[in-house]
N, C-alpha and C. Protein backbone atom coordinates (compact mmCIF):
# COMPACT_ATOMS: atom_id res chain seq x y z
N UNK A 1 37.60 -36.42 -2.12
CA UNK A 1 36.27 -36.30 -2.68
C UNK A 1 35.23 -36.13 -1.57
N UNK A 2 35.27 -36.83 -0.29
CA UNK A 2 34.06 -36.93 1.09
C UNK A 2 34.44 -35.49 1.38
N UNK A 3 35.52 -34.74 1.25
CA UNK A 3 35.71 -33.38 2.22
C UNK A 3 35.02 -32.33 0.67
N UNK A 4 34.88 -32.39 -0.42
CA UNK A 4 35.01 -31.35 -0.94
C UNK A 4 32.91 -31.80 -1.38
N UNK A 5 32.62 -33.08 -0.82
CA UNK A 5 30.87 -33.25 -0.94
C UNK A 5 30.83 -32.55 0.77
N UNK A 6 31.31 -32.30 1.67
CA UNK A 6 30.87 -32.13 3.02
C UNK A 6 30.81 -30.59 2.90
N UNK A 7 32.16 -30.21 2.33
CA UNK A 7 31.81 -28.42 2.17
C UNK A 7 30.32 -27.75 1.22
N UNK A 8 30.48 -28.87 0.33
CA UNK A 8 29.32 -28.56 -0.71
C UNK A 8 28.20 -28.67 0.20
N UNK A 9 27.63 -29.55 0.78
CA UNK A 9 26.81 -30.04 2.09
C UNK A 9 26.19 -29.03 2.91
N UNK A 10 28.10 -27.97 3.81
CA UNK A 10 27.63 -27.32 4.26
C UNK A 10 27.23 -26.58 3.59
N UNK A 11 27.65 -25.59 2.19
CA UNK A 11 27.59 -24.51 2.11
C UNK A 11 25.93 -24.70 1.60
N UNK A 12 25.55 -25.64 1.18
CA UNK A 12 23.69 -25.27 0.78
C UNK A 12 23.31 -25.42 2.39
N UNK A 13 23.50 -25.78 2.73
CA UNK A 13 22.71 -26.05 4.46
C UNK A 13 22.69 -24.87 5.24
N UNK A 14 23.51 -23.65 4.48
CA UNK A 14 22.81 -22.51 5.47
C UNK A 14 23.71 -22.22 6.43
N UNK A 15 25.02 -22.82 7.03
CA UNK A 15 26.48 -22.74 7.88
C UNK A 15 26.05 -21.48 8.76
N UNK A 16 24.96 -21.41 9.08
CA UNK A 16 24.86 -20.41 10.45
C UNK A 16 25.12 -20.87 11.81
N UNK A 17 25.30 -22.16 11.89
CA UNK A 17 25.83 -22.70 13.19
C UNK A 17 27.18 -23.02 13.59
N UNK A 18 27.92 -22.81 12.41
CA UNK A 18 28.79 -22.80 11.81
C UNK A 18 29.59 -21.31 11.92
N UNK A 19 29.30 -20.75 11.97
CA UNK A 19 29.62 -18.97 11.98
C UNK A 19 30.06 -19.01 10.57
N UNK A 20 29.40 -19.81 9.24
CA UNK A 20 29.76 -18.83 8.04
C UNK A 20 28.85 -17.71 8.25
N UNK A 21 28.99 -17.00 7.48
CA UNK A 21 27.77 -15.62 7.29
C UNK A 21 26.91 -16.14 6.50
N UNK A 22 25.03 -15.10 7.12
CA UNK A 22 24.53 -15.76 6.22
C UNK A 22 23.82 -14.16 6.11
N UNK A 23 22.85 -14.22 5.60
CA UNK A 23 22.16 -12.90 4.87
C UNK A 23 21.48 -12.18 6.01
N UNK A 24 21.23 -10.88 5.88
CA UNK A 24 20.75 -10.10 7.10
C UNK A 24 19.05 -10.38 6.84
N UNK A 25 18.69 -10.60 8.05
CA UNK A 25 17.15 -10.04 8.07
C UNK A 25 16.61 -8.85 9.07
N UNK A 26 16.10 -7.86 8.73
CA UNK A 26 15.18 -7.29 9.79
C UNK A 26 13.86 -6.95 9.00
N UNK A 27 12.87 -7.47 10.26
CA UNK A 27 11.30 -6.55 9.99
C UNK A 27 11.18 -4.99 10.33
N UNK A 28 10.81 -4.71 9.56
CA UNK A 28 10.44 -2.92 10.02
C UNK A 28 9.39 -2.65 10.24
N UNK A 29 8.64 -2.19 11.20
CA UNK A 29 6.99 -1.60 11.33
C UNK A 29 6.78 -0.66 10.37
N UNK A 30 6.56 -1.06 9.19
CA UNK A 30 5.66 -0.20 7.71
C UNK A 30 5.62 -1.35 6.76
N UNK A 31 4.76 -0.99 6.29
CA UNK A 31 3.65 -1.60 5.60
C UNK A 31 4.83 -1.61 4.06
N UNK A 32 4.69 -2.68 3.01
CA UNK A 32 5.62 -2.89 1.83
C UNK A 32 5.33 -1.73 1.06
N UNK A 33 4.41 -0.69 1.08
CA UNK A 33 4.55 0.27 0.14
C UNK A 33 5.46 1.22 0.61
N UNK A 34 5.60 1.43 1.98
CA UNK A 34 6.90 2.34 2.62
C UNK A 34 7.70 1.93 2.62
N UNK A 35 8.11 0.65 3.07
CA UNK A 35 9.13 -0.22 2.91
C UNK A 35 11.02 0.05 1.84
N UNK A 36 9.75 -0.69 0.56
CA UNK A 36 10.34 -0.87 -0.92
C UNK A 36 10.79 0.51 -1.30
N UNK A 37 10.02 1.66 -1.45
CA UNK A 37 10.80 2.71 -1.76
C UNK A 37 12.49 3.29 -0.94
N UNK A 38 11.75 3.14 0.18
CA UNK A 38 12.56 3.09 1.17
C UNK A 38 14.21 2.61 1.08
N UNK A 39 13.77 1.10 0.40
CA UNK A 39 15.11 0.09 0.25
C UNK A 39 15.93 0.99 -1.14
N UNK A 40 14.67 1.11 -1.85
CA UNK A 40 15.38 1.65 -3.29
C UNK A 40 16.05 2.80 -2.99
N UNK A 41 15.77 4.13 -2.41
CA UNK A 41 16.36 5.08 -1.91
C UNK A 41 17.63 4.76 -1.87
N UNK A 42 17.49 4.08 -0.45
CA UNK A 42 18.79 3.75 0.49
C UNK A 42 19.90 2.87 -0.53
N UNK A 43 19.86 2.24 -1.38
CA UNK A 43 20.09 1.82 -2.06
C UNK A 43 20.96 3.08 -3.30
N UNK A 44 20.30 3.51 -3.97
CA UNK A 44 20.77 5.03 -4.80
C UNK A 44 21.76 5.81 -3.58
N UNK A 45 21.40 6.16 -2.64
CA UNK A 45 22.16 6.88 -1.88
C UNK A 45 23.82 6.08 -1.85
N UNK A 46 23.38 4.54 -1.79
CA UNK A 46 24.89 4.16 -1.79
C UNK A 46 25.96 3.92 -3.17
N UNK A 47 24.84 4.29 -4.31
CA UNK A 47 25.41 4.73 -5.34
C UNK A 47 25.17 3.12 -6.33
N UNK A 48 24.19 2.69 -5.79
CA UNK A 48 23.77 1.05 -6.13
C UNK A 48 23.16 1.42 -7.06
N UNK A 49 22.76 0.63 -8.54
CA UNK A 49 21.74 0.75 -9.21
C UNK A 49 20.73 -0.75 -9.39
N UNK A 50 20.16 -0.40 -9.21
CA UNK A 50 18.89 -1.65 -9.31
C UNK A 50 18.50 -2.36 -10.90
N UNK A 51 19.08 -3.50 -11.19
CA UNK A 51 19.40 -4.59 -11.94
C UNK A 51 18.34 -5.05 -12.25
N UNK A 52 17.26 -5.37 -11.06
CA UNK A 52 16.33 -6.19 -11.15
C UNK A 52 15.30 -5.80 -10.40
N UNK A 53 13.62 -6.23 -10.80
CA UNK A 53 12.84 -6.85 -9.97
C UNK A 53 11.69 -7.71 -9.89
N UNK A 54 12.14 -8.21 -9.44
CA UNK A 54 10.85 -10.09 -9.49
C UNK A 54 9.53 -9.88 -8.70
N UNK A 55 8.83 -10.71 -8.96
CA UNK A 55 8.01 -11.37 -8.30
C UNK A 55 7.97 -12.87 -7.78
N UNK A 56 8.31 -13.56 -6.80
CA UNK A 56 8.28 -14.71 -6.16
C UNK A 56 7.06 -15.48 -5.15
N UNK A 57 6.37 -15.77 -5.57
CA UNK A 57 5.26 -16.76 -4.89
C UNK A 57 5.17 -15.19 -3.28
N UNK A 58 4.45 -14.22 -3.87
CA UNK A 58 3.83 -12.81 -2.80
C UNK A 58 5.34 -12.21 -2.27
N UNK A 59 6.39 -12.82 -2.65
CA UNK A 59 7.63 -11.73 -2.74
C UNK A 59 8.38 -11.32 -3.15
N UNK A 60 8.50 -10.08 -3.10
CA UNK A 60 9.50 -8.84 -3.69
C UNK A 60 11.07 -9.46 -4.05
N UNK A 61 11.53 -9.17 -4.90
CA UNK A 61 13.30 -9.62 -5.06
C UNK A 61 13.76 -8.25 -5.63
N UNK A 62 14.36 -7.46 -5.03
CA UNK A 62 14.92 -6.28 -5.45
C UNK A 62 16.78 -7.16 -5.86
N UNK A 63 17.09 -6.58 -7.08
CA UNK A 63 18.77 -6.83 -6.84
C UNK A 63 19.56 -5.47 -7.59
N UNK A 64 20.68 -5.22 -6.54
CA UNK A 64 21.23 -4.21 -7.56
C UNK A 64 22.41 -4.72 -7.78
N UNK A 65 23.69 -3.45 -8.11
CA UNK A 65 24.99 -3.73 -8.30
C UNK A 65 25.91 -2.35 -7.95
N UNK A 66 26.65 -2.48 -8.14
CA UNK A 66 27.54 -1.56 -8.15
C UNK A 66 29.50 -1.86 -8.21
N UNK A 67 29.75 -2.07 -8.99
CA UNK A 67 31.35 -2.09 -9.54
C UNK A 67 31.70 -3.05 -8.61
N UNK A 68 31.62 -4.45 -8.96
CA UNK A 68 31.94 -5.73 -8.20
C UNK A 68 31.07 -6.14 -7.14
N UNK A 69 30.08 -5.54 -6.54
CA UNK A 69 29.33 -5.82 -5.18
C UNK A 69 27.90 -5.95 -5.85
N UNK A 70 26.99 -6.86 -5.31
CA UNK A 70 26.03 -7.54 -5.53
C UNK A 70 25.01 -7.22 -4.36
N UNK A 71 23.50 -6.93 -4.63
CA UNK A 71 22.77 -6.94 -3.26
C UNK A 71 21.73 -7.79 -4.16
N UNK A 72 21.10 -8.93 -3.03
CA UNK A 72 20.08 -9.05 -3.42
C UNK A 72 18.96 -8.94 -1.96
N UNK A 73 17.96 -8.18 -2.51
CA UNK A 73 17.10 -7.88 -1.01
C UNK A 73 15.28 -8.66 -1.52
N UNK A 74 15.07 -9.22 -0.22
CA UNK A 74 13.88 -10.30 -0.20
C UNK A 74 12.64 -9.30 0.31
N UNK A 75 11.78 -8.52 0.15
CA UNK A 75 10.46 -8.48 0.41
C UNK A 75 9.34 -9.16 0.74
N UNK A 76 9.43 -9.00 2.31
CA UNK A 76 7.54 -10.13 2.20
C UNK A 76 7.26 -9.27 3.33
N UNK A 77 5.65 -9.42 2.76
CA UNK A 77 4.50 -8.13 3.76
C UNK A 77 4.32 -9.55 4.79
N UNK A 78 4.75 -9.18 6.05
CA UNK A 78 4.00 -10.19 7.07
C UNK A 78 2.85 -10.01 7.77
N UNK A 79 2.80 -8.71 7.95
CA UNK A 79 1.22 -8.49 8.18
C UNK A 79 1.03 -7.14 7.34
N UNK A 80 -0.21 -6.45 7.48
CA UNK A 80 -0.73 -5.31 7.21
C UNK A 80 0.62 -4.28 7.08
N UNK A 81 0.90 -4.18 8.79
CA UNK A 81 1.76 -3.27 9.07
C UNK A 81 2.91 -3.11 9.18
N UNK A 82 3.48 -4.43 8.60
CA UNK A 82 5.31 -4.76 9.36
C UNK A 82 5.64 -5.39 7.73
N UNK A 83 6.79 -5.62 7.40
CA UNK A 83 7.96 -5.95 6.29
C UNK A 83 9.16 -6.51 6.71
N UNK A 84 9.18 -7.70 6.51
CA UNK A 84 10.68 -8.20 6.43
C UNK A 84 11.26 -8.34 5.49
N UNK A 85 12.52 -8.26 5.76
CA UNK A 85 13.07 -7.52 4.73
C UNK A 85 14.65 -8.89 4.81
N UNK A 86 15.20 -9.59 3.81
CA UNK A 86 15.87 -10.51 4.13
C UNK A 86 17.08 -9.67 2.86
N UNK A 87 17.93 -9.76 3.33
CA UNK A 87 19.39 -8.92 2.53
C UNK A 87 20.61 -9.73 2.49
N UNK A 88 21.39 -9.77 1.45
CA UNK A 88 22.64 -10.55 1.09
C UNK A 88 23.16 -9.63 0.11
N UNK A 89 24.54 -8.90 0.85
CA UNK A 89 25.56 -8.56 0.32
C UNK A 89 26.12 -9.41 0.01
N UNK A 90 26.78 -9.25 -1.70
CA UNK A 90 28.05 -9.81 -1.65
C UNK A 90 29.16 -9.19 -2.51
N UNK A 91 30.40 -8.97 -2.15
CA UNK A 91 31.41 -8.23 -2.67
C UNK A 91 32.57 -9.17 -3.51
N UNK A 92 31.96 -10.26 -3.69
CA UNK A 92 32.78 -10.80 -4.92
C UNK A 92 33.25 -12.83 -4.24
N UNK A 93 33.29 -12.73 -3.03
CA UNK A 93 33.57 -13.99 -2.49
C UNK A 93 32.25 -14.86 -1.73
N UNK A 94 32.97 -16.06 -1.14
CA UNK A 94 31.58 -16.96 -1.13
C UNK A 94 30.29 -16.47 0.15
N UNK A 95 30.77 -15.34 1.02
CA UNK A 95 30.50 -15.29 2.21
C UNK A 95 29.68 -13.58 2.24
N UNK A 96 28.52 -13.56 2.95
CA UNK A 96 28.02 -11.91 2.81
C UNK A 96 28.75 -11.46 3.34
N UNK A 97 28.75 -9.80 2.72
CA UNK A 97 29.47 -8.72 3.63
C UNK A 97 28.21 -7.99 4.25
N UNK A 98 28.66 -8.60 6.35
CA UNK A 98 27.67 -8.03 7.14
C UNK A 98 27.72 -5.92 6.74
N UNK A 99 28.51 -5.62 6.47
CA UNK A 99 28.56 -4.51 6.88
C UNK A 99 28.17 -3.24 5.85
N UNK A 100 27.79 -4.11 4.79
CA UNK A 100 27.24 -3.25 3.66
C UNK A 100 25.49 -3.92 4.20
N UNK A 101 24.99 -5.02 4.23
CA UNK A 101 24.42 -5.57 4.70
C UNK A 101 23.61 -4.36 5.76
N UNK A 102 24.20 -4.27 6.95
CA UNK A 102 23.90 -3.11 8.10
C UNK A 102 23.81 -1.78 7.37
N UNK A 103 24.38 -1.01 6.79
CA UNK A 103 24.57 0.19 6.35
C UNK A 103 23.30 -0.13 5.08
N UNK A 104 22.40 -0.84 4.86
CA UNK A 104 21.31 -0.58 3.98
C UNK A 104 19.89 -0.92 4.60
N UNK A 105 20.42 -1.37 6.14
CA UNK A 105 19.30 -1.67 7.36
C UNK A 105 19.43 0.05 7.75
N UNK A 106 20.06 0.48 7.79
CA UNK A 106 20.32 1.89 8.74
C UNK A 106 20.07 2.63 7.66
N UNK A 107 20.28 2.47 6.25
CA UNK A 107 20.03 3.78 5.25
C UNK A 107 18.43 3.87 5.14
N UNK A 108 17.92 2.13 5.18
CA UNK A 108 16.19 2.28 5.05
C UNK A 108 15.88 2.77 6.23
N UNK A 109 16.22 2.67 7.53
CA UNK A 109 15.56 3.19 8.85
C UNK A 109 15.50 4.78 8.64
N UNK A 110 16.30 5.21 8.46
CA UNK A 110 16.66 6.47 8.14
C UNK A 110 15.23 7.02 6.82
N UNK A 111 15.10 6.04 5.86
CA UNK A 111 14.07 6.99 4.83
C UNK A 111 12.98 6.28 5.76
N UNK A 112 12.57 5.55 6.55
CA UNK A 112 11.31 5.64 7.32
C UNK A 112 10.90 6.13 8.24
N UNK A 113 12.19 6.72 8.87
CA UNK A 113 12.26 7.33 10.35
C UNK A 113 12.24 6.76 11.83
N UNK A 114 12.69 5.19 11.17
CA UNK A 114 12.59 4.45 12.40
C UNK A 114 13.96 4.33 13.38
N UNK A 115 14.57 5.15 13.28
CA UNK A 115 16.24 5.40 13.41
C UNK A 115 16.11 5.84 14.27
């Protein structure tokens, strides 16, 4: 019972020190109206369709899907000119997949031209 409350423990605590995986972040220099289209694009291009979208205390929650794989992507304007952008693949198990994760950092660079 102490080992299966310690995993529970870690897994809300975020296990980045830990080397579980945890969700991608990058800021991009453009402003959330370039941004968001941007994500949605890159997103369609990978054949994702978009499920959802929220509003959260001034941020964006984009989520899509696609035949077992899950994205959910975080929007917040940090200044005027910049967007971070916080991303969590997941393809069906407890842990993100970095690499769908990367390939929707590189599909948005690509519709902004920051590539």
């Amino acid at each position: 019972m102490r080992a299966f409350a310690f995993l529970a423990l870690i897994l809300v605590a975020g296990c980045s020190s830990l080397g579980i995986d945890t969700p991608g972040t990058r800021t991009f220099n453009a402003p959330m109206a370039r941004v968001k289209p941007a994500m949605v694009s890159a997103l369609a291009r990978m054949g994702m369709t978009i499920s959802s979208l929220e509003l959260r205390g001034g941020r964006e929650i984009l989520k899509a899907r696609k035949a077992g794989s899950q994205v959910e992507i975080e929007l917040e304007a940090v200044t005027r000119t910049s967007t971070r952008a916080r991303i969590a693949a997941n393809t069906g198990g407890l842990f993100c997949d970095k690499a769908a994760t990367a390939r929707i950092i590189q599909q948005t660079e690509k519709f902004l031209g920051d590539a």
